[in-house]
Structures are given as C-alpha cells and as structure tokens.
PDB file of N, CA and C in Angstrom:
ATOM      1  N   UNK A   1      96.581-254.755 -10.581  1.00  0.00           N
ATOM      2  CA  UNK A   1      95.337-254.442  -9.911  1.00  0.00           C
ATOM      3  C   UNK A   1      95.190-255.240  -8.618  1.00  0.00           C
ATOM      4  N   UNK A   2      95.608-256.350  -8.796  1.00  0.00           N
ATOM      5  CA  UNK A   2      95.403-257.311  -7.549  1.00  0.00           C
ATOM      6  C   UNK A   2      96.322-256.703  -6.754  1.00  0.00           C
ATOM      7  N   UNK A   3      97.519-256.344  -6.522  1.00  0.00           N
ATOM      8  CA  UNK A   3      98.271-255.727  -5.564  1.00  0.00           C
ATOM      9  C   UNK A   3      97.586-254.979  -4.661  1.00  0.00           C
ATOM     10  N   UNK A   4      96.279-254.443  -4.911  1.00  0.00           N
ATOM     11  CA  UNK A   4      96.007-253.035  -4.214  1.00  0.00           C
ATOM     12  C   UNK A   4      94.732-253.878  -3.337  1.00  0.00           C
ATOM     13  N   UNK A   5      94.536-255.085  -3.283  1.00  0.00           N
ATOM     14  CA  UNK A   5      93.402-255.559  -2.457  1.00  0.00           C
ATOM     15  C   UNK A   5      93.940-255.793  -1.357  1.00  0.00           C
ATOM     16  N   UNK A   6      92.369-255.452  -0.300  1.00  0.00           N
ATOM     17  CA  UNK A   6      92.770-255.417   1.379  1.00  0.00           C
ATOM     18  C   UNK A   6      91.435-256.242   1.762  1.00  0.00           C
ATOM     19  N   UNK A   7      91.745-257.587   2.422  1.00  0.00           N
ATOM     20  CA  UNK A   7      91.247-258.163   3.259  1.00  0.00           C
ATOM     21  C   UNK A   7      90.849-258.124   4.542  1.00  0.00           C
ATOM     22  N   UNK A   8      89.783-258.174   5.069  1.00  0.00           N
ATOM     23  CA  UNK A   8      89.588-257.688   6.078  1.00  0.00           C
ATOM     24  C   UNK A   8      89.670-258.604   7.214  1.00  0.00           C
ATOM     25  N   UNK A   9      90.832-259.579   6.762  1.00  0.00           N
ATOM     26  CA  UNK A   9      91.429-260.702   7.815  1.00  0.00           C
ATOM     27  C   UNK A   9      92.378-259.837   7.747  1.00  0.00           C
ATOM     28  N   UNK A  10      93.308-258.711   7.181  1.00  0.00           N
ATOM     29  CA  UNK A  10      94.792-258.031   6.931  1.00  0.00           C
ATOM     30  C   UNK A  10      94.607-257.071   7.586  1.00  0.00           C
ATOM     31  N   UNK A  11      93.607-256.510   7.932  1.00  0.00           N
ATOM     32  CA  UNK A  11      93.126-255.190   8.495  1.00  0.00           C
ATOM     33  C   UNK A  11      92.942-254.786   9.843  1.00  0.00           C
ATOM     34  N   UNK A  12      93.343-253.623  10.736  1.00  0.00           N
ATOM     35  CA  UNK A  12      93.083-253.763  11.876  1.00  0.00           C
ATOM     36  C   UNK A  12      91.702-253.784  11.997  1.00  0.00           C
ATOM     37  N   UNK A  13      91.919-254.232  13.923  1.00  0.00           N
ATOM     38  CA  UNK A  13      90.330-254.539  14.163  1.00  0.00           C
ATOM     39  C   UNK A  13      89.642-252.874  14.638  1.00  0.00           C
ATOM     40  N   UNK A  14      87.969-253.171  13.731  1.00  0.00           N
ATOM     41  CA  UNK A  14      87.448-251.793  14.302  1.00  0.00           C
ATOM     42  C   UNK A  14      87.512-251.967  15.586  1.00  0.00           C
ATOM     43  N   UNK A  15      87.651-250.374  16.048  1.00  0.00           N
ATOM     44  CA  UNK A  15      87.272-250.051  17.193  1.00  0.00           C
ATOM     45  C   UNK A  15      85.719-249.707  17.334  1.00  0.00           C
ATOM     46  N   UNK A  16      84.883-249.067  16.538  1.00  0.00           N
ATOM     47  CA  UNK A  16      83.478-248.662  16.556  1.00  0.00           C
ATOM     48  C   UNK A  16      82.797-249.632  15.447  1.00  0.00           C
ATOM     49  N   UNK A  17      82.394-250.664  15.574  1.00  0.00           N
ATOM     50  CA  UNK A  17      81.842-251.889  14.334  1.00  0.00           C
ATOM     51  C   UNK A  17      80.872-251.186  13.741  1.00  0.00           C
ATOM     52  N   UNK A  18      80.005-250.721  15.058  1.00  0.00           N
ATOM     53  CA  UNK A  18      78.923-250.243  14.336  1.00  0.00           C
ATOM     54  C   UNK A  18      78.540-249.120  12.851  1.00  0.00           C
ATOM     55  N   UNK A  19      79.810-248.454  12.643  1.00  0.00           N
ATOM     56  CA  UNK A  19      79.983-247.425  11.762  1.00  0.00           C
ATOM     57  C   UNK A  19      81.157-247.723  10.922  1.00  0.00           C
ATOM     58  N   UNK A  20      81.502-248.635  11.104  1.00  0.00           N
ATOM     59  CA  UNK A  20      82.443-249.198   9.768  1.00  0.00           C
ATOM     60  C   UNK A  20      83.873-249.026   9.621  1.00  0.00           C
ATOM     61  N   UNK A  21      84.169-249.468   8.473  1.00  0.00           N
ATOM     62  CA  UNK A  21      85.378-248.791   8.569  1.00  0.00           C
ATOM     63  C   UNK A  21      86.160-247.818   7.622  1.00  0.00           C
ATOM     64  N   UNK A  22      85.154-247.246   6.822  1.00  0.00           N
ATOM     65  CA  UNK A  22      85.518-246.123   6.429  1.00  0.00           C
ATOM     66  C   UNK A  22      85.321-244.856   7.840  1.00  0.00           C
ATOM     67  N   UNK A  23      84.233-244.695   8.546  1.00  0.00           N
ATOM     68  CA  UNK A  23      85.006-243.753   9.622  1.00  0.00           C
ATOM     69  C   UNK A  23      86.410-243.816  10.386  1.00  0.00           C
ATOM     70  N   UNK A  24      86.380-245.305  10.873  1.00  0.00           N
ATOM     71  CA  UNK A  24      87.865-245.527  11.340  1.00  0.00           C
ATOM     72  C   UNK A  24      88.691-244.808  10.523  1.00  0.00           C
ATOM     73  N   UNK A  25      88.966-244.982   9.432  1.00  0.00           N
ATOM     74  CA  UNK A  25      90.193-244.323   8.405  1.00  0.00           C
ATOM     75  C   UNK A  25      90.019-242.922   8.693  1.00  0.00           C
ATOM     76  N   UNK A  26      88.651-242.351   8.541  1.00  0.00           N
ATOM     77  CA  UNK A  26      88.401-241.260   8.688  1.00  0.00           C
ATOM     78  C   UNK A  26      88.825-240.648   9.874  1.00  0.00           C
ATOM     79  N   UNK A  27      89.162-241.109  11.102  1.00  0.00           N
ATOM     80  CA  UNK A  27      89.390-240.841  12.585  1.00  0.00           C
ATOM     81  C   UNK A  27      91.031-240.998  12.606  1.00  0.00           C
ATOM     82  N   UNK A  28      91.348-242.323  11.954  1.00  0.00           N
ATOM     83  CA  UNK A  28      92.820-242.387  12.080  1.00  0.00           C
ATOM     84  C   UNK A  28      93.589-241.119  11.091  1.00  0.00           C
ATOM     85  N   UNK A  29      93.237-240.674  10.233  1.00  0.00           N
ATOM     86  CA  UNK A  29      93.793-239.431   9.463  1.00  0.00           C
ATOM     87  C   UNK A  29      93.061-238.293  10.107  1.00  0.00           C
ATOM     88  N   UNK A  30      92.382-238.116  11.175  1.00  0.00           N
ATOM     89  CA  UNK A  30      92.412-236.753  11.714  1.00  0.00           C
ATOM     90  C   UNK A  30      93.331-236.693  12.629  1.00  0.00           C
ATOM     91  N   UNK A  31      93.886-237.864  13.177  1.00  0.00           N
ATOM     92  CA  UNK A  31      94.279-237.800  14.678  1.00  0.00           C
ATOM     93  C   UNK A  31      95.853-237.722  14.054  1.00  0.00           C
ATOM     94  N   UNK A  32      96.218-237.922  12.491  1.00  0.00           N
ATOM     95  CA  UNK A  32      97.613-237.584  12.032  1.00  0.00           C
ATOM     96  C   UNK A  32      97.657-236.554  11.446  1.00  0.00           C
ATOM     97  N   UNK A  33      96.404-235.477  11.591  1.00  0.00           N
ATOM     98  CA  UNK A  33      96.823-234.026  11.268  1.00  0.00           C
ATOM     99  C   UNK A  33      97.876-233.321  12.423  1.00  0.00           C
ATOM    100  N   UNK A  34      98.649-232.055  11.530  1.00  0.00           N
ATOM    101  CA  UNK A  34      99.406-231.245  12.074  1.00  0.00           C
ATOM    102  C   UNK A  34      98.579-230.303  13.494  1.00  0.00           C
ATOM    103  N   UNK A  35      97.978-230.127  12.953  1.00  0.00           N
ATOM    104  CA  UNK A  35      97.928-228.755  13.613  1.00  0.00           C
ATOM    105  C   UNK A  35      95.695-229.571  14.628  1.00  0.00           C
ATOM    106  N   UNK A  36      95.891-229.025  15.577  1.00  0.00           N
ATOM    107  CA  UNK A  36      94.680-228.629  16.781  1.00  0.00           C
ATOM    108  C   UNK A  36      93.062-228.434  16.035  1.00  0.00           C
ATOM    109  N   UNK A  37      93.475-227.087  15.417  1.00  0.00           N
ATOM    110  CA  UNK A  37      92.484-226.601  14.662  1.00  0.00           C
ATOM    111  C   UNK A  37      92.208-227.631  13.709  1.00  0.00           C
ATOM    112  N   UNK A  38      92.994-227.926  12.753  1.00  0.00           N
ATOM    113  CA  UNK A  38      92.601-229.074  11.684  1.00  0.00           C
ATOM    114  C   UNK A  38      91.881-230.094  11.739  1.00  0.00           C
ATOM    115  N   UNK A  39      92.263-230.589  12.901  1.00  0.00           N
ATOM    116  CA  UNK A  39      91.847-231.753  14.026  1.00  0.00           C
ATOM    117  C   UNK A  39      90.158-232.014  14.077  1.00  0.00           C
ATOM    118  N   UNK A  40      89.953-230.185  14.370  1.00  0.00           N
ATOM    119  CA  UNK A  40      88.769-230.179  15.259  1.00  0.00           C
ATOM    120  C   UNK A  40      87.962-229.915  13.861  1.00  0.00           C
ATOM    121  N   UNK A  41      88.076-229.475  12.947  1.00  0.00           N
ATOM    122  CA  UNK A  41      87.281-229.443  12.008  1.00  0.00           C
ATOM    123  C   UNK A  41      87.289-230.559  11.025  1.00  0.00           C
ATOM    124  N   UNK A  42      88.482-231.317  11.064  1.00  0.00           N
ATOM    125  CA  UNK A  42      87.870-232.889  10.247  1.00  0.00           C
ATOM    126  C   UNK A  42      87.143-233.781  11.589  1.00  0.00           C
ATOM    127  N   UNK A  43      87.162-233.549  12.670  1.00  0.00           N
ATOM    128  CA  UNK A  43      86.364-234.320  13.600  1.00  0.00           C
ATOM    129  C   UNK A  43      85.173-233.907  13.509  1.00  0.00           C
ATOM    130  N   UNK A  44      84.447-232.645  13.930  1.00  0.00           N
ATOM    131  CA  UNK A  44      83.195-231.686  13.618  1.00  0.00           C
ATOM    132  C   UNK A  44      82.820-232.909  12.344  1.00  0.00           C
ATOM    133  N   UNK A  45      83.367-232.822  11.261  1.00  0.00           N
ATOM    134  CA  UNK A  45      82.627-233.371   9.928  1.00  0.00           C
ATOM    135  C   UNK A  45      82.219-234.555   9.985  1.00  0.00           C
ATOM    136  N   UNK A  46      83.380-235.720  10.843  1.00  0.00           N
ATOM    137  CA  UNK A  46      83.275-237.397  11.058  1.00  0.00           C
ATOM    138  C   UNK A  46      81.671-236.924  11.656  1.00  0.00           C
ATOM    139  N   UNK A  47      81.400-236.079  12.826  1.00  0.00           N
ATOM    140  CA  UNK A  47      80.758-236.083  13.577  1.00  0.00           C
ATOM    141  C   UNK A  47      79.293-236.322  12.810  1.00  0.00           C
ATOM    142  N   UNK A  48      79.327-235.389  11.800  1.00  0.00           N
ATOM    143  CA  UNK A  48      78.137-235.244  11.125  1.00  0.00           C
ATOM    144  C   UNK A  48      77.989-236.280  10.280  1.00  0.00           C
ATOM    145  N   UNK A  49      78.918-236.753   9.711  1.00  0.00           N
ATOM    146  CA  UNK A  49      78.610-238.082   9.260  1.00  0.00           C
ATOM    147  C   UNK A  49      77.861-239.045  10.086  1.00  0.00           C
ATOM    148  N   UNK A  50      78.691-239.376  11.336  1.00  0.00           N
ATOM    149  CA  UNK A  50      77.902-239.917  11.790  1.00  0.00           C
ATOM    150  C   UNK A  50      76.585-239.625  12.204  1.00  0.00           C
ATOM    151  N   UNK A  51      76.061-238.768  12.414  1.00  0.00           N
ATOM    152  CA  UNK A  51      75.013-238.307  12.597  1.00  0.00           C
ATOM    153  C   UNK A  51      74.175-238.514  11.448  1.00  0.00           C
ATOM    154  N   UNK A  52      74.738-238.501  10.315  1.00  0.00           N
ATOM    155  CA  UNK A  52      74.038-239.458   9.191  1.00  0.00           C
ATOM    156  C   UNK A  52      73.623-240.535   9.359  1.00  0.00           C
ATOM    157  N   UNK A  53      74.622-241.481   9.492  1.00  0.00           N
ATOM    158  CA  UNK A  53      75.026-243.133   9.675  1.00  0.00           C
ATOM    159  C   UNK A  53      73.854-243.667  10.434  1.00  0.00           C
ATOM    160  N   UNK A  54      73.742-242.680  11.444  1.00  0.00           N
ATOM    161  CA  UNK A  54      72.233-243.227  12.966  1.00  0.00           C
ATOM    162  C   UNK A  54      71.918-242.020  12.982  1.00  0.00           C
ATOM    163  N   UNK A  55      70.521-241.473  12.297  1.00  0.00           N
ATOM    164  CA  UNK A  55      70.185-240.081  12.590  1.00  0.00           C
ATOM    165  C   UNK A  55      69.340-240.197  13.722  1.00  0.00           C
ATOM    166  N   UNK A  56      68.878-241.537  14.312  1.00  0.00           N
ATOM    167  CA  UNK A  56      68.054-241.723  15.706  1.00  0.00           C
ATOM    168  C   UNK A  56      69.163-241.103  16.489  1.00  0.00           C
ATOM    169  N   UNK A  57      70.498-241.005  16.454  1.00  0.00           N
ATOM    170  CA  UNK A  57      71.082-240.306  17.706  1.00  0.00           C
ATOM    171  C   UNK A  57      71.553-239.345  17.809  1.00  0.00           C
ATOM    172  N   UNK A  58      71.086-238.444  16.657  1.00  0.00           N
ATOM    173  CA  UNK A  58      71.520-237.280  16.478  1.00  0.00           C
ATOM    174  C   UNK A  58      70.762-236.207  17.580  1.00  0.00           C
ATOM    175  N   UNK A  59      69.497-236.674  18.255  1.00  0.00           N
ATOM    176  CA  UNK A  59      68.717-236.088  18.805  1.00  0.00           C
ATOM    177  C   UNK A  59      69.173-236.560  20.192  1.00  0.00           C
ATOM    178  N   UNK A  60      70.205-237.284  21.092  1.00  0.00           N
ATOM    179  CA  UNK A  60      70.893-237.504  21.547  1.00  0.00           C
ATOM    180  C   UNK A  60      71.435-236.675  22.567  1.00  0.00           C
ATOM    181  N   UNK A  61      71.350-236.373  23.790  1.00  0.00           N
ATOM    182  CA  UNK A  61      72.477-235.105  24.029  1.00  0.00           C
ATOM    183  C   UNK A  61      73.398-234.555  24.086  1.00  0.00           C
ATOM    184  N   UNK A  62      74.362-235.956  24.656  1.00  0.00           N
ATOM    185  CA  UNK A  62      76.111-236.089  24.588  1.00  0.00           C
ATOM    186  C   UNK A  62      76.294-236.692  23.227  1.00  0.00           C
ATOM    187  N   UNK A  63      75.604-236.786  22.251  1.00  0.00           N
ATOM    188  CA  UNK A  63      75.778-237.782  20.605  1.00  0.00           C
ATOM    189  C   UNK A  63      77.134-236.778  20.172  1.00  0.00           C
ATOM    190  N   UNK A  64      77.574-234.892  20.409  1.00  0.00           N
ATOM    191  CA  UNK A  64      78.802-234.970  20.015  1.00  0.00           C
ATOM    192  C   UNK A  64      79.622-235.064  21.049  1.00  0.00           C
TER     193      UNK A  64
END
C-alpha cells in the first residue's frame, strides 16, 4: 500500500494553484489524447469543471 503514495514534494509544480491538482492531471491526459476531436471534448468538460471550482467566473466573458 505504501508503494502507491505521492508527495507533493515528488510532484510536479502546478501550473494553475488555484484549481489544484486534480485539474492539472486532468489537462495533462487531454493534451495525451490521440485524436483533435477528443481533445476538445475532454477540454469542453475540464472547462465546466472549472466553472464549478469558481462559479463567480463563469459569468466571465473570455472564462472559456
């Protein structure tokens, strides 16, 4: 069980702090999909997440 722990001294550094780092993961496995289309629809979804995360900026204009 201990094998599978990740420190977050071991970990790269976020790029977006503010939203954690389960989006990061979430961003780094869209950007290693195959295909364009795939891309754009696991991004669309991060998107709405985030739009969860801070719904003050969902009302935003450029927020996607």
């Amino acid at each position: 069980m201990t094998d599978t722990l990740e420190y977050n001294t071991e970990r790269e550094h976020l790029i977006i702090p503010e939203y954690g780092r389960h989006i990061q993961k979430m961003i780094n496995h869209a950007k290693a999909l195959p295909t364009k289309e795939e891309r754009n629809k696991v991004s669309r979804a991060i998107i709405a997440v985030m739009g969860n995360l801070q719904p003050h900026l969902r009302d935003v204009p450029d927020f996607q």
